[in-house]
C-alpha atoms as a PDB file:
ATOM      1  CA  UNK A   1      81.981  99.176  78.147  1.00  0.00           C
ATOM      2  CA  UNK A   2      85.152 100.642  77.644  1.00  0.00           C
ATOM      3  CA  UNK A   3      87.275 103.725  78.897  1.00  0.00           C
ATOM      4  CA  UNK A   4      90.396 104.794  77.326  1.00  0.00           C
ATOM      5  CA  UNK A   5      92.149 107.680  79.101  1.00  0.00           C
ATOM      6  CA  UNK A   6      94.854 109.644  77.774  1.00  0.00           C
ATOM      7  CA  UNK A   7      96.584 113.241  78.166  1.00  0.00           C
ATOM      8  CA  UNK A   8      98.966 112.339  81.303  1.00  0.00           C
ATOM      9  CA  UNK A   9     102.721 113.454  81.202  1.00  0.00           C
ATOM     10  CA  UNK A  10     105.394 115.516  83.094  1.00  0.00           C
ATOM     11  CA  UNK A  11     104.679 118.872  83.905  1.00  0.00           C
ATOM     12  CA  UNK A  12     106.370 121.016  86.091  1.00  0.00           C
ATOM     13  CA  UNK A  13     104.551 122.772  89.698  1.00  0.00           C
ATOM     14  CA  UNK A  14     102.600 124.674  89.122  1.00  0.00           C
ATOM     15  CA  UNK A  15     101.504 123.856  85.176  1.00  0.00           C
ATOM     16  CA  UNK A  16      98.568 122.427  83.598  1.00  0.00           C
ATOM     17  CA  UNK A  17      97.451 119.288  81.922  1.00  0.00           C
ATOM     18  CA  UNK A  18      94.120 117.861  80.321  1.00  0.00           C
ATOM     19  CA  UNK A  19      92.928 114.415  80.656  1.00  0.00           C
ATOM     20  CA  UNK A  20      90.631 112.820  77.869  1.00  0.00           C
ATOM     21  CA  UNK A  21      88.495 109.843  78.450  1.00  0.00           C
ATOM     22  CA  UNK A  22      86.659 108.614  75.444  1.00  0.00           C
ATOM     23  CA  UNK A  23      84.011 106.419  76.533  1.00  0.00           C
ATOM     24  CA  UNK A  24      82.183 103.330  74.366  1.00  0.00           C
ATOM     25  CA  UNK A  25      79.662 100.625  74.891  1.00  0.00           C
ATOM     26  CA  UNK A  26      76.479 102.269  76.671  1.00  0.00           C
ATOM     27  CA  UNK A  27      74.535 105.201  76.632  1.00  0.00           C
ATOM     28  CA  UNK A  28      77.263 107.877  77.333  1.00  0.00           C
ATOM     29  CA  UNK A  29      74.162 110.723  77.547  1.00  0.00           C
ATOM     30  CA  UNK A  30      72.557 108.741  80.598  1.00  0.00           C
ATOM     31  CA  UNK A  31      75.255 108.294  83.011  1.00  0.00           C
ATOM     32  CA  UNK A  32      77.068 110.587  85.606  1.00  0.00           C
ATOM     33  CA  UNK A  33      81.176 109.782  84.976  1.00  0.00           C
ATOM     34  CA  UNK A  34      83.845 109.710  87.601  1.00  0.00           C
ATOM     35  CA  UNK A  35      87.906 110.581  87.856  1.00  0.00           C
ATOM     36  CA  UNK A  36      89.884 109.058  90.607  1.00  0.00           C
ATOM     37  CA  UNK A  37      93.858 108.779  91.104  1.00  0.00           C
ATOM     38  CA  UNK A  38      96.144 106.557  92.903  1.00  0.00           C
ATOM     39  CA  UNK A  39      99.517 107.659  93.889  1.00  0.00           C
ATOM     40  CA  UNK A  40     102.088 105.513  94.536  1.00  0.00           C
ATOM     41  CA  UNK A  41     101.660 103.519  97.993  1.00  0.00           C
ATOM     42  CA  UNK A  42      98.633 104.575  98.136  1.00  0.00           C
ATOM     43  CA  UNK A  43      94.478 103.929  98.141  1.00  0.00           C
ATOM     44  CA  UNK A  44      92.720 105.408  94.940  1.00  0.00           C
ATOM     45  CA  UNK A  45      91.032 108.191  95.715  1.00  0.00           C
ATOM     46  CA  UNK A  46      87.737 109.978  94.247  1.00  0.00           C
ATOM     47  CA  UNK A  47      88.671 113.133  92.528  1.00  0.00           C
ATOM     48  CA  UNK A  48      85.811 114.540  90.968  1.00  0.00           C
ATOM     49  CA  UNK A  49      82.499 114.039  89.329  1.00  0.00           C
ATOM     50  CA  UNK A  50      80.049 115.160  86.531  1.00  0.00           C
ATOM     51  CA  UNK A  51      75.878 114.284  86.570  1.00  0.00           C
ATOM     52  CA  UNK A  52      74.158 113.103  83.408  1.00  0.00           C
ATOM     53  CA  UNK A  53      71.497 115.322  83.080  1.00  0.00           C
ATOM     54  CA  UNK A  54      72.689 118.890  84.163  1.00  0.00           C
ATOM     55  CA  UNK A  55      76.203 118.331  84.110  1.00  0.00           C
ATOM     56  CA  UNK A  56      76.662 119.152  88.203  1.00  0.00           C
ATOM     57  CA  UNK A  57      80.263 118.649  89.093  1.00  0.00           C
ATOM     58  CA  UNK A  58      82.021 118.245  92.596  1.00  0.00           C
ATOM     59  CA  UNK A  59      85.497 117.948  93.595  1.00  0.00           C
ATOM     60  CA  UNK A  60      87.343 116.445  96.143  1.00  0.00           C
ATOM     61  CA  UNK A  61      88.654 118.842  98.672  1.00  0.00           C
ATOM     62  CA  UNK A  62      92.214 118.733  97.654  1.00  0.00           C
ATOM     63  CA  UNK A  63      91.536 119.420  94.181  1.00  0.00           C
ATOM     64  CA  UNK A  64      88.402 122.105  94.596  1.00  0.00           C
ATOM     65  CA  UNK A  65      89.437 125.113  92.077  1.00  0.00           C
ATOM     66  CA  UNK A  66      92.481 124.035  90.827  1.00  0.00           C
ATOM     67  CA  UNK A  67      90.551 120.943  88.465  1.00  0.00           C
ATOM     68  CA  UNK A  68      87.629 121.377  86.317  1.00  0.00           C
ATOM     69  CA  UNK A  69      85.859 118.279  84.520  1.00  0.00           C
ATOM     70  CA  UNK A  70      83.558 118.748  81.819  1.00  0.00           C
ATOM     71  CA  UNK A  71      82.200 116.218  79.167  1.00  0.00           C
ATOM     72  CA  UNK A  72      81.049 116.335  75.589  1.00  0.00           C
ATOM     73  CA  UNK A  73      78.158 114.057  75.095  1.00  0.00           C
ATOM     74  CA  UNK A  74      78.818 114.198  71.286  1.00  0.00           C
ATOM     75  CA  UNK A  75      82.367 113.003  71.517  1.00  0.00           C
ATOM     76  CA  UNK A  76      80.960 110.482  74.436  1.00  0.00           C
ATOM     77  CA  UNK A  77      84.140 112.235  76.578  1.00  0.00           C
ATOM     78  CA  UNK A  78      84.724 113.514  79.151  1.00  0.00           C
ATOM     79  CA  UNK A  79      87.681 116.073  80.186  1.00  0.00           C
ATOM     80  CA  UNK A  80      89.970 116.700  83.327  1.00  0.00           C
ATOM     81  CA  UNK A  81      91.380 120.141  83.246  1.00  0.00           C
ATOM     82  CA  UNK A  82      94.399 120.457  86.164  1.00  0.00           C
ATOM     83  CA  UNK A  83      95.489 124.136  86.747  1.00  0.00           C
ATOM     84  CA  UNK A  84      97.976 124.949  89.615  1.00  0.00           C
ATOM     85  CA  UNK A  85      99.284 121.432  89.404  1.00  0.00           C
ATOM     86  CA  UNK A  86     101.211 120.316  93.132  1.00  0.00           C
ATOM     87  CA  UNK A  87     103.768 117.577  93.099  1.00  0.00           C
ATOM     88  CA  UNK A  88     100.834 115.918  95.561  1.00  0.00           C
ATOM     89  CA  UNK A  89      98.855 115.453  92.591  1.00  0.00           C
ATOM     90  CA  UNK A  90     101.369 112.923  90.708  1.00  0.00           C
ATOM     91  CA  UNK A  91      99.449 109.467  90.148  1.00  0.00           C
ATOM     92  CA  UNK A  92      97.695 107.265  87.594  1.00  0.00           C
ATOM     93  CA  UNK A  93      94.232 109.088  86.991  1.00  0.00           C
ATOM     94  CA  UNK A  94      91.386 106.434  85.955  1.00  0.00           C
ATOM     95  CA  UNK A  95      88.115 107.531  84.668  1.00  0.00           C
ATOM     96  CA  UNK A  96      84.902 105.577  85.889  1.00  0.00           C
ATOM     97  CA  UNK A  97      81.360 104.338  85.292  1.00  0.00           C
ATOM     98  CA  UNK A  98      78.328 102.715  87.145  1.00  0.00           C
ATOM     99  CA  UNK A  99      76.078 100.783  84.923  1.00  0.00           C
ATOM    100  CA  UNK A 100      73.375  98.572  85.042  1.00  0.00           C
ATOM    101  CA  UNK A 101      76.392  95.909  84.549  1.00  0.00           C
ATOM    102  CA  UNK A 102      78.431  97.309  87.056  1.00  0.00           C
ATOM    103  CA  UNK A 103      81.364  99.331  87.161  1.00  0.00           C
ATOM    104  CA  UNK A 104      84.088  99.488  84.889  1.00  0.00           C
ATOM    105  CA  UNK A 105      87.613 101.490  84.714  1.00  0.00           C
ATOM    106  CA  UNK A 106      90.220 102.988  81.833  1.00  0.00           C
ATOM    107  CA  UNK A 107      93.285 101.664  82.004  1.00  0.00           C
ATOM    108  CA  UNK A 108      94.616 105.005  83.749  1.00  0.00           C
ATOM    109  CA  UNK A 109      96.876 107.337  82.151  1.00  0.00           C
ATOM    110  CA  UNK A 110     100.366 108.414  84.388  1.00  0.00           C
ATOM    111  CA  UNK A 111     100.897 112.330  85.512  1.00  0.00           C
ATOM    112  CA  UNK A 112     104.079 113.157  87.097  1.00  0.00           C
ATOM    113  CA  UNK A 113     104.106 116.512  88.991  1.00  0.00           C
ATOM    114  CA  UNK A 114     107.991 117.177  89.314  1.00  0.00           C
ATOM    115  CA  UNK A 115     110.606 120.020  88.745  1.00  0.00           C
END
């Protein structure tokens, strides 16, 4: 299994970004996929969430209309759209699986929320 996020950078309050994570090494189709952050100091924390089969998504609380996450089984990626970005939302954002294997992390990719 392997994750490979990508799409972070600097952006200003209040601008946008959108996160990538190409996925390899199972059956991309047949599992729900996960995006969590860590800020600095800090415990990661869940962010959102998209099923398998009908694409349901839920947020965390702190991100609920502001992020959108989507996938594209065809590409076997899945997306992390941030709108109305806060200064609060600056960390390393990590996709994430569950397999029959276990579970298994990108590498995280770095967004910096700062004027």
């Amino acid at each position: 299994v392997q994750l490979v996020e990508s799409g972070g950078g600097l952006v200003q309050p209040g601008g946008s970004l959108r996160l990538s994570c190409a996925a390899s090494g199972f059956t991309f189709s047949s599992y729900g996929m996960s995006w969590y952050r860590q800020a600095p100091g800090k415990e990661r924390e869940w962010v959102a969430r998209i099923s398998s089969a009908t694409g349901r998504r839920t947020y965390a609380d702190s991100v609920k209309g502001r992020f959108t996450m989507s996938r594209d089984n065809a590409k076997s990626t899945v997306y992390l759209q941030m709108n109305s970005l806060k200064p609060e939302d600056t960390a390393v954002y990590y996709c994430n699986v569950v397999v029959v294997s276990g579970g298994y992390w990108g590498q995280g990719t770095q967004v910096t929320v700062s004027s």
